[in-house]
C-alpha atoms as a PDB file:
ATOM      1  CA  UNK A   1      74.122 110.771 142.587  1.00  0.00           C
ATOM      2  CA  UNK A   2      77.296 108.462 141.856  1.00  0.00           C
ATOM      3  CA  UNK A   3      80.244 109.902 142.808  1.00  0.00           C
ATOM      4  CA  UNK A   4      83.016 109.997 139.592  1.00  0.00           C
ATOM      5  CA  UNK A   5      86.568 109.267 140.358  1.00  0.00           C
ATOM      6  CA  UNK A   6      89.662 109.780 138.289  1.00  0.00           C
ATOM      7  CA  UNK A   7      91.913 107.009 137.466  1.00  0.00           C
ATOM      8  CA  UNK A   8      94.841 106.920 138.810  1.00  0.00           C
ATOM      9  CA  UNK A   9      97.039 106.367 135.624  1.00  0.00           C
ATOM     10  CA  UNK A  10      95.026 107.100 131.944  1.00  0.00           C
ATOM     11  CA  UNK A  11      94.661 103.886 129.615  1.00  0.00           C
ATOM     12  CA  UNK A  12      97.084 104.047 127.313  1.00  0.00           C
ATOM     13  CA  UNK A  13      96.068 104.004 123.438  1.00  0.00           C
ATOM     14  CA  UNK A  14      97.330 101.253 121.278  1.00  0.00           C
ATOM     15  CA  UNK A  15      99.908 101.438 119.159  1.00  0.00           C
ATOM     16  CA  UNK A  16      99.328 101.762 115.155  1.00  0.00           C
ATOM     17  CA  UNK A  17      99.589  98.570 113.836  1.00  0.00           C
ATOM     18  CA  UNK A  18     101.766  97.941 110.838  1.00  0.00           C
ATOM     19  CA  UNK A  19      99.438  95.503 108.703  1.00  0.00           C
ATOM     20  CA  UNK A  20      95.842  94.720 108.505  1.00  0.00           C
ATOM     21  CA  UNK A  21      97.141  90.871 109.675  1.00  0.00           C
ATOM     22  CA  UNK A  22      98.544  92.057 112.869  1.00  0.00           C
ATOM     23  CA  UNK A  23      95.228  94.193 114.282  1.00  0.00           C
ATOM     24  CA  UNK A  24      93.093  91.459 113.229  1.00  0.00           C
ATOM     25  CA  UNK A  25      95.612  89.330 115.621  1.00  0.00           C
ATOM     26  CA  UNK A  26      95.382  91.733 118.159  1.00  0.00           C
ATOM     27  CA  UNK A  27      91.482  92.127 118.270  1.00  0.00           C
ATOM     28  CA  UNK A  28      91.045  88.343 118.534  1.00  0.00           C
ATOM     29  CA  UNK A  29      92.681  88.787 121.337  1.00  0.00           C
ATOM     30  CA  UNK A  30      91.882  91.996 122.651  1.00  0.00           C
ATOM     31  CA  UNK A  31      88.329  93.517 123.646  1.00  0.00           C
ATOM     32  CA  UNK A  32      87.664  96.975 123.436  1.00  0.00           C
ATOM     33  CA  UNK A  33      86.342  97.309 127.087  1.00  0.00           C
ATOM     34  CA  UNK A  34      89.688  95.483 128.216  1.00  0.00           C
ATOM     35  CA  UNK A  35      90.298  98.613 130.151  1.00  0.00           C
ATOM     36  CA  UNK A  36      87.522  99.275 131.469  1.00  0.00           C
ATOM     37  CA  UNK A  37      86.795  97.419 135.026  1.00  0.00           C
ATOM     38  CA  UNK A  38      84.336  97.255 137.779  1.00  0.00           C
ATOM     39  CA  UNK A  39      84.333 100.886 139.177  1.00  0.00           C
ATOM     40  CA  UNK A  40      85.484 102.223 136.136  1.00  0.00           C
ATOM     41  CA  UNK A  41      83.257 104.945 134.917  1.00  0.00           C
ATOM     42  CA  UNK A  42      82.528 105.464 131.079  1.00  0.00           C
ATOM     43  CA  UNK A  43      81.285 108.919 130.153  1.00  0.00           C
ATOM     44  CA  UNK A  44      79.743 109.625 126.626  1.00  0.00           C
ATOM     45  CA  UNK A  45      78.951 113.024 125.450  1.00  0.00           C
ATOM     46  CA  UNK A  46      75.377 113.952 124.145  1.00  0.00           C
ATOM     47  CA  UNK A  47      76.009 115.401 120.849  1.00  0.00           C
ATOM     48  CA  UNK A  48      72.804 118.162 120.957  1.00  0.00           C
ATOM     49  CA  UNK A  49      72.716 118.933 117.183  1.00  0.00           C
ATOM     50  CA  UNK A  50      70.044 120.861 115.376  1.00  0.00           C
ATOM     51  CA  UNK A  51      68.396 119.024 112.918  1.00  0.00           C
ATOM     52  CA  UNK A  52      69.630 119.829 108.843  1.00  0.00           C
ATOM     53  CA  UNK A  53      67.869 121.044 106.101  1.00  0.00           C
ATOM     54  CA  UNK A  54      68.734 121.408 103.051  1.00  0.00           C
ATOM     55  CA  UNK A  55      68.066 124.509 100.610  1.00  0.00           C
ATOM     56  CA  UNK A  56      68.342 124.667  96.455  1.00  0.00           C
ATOM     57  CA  UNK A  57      69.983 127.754  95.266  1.00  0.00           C
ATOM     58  CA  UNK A  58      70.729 128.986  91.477  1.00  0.00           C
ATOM     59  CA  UNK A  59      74.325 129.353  91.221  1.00  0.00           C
ATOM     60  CA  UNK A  60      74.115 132.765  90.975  1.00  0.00           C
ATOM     61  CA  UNK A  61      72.364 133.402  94.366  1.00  0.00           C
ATOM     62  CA  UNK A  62      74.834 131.061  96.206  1.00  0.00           C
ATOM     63  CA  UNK A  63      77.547 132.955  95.123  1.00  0.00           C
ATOM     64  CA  UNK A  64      75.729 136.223  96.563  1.00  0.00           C
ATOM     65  CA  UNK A  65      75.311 134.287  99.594  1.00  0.00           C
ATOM     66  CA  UNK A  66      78.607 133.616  99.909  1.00  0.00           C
ATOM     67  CA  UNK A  67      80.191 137.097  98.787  1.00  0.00           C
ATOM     68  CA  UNK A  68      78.345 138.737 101.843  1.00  0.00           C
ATOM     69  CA  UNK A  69      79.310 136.043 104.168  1.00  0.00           C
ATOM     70  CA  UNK A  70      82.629 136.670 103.517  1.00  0.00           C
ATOM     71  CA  UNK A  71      82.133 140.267 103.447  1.00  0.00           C
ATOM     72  CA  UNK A  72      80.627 139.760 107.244  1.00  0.00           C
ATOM     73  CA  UNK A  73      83.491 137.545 108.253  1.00  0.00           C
ATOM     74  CA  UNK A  74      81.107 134.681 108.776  1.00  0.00           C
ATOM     75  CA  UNK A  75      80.283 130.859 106.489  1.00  0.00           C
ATOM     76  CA  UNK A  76      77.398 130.936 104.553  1.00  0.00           C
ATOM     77  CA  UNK A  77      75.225 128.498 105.770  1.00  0.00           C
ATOM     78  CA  UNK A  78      75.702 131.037 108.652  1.00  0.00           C
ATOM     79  CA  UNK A  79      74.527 133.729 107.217  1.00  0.00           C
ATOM     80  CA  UNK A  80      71.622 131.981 105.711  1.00  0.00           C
ATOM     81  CA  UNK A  81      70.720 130.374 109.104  1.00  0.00           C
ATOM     82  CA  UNK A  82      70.640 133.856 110.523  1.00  0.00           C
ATOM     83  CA  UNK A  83      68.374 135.738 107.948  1.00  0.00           C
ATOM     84  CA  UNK A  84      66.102 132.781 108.055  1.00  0.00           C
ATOM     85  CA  UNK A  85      65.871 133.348 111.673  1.00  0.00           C
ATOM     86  CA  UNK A  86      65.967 136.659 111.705  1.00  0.00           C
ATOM     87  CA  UNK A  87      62.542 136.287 109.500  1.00  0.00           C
ATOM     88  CA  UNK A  88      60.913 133.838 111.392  1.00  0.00           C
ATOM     89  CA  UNK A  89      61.689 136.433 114.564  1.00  0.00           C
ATOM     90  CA  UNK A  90      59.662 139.424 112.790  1.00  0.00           C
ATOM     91  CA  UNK A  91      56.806 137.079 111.555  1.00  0.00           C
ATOM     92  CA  UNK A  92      56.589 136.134 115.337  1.00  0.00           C
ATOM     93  CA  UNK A  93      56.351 139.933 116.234  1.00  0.00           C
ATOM     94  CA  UNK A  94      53.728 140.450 113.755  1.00  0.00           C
ATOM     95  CA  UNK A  95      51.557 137.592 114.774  1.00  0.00           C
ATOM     96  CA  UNK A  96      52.294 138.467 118.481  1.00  0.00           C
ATOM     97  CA  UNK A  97      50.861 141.949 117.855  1.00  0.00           C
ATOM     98  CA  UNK A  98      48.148 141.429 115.776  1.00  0.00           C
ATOM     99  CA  UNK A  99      47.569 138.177 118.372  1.00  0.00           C
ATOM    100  CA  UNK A 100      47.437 135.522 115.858  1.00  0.00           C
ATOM    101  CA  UNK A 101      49.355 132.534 117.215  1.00  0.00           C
ATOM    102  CA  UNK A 102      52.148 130.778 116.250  1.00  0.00           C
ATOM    103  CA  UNK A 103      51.740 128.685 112.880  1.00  0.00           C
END
C-alpha cells in the first residue's frame, strides 16, 4: 500500500484573471499539472451515483406529489424514490413467501 503524505505548504489557486486575453497568456504558459511533482500524490473521488430515471406525471399528480413531500418535510423526487421502493420491498416479501424468485 503507498504511503500518502501531506504537502508541506497547499498549492495556491490562481488568481481570477481580468480578460479572456490574459488566461489564454497564462495557459500558454502554464500547465495544469505545474504543481504537481514527482512524489506528489493526486487523489480523485469516485462519485458512486445511482443511475436516473425519469417518470411522466399529469400536472395534477405532480403537484400531489409535491404537496405531501412538503407536508413530510422531504423533495419530491424523494418521496417518489421512497414509495417506489417501498413497493418493490413488499413485492419482494410476497415473492419471498410464496417462493417465487426475484423478477
Amino acid at each position: 500500500m503507498t504511503k500518502i503524505e501531506k504537502r508541506q505548504e497547499a498549492i495556491k489557486p490562481i488568481a481570477p484573471f481580468t480578460t479572456i486575453e490574459e488566461e489564454a497568456e497564462y495557459w500558454d504558459t502554464h500547465s495544469v499539472v505545474d504543481e504537481i511533482n514527482q512524489g506528489t500524490t493526486a487523489g480523485f473521488h469516485l462519485n458512486r451515483k445511482s443511475g436516473t430515471l425519469t417518470i411522466r406525471f399529469q400536472p395534477e399528480h405532480i403537484q400531489r406529489i409535491r404537496e405531501e413531500a412538503n407536508q413530510q418535510g422531504i423533495g419530491p423526487t424523494t418521496l417518489a424514490r421512497m414509495w417506489i421502493l417501498e413497493h418493490m420491498q413488499e413485492i419482494e416479501k410476497k415473492e419471498a413467501h410464496t417462493g417465487r424468485g426475484s423478477r
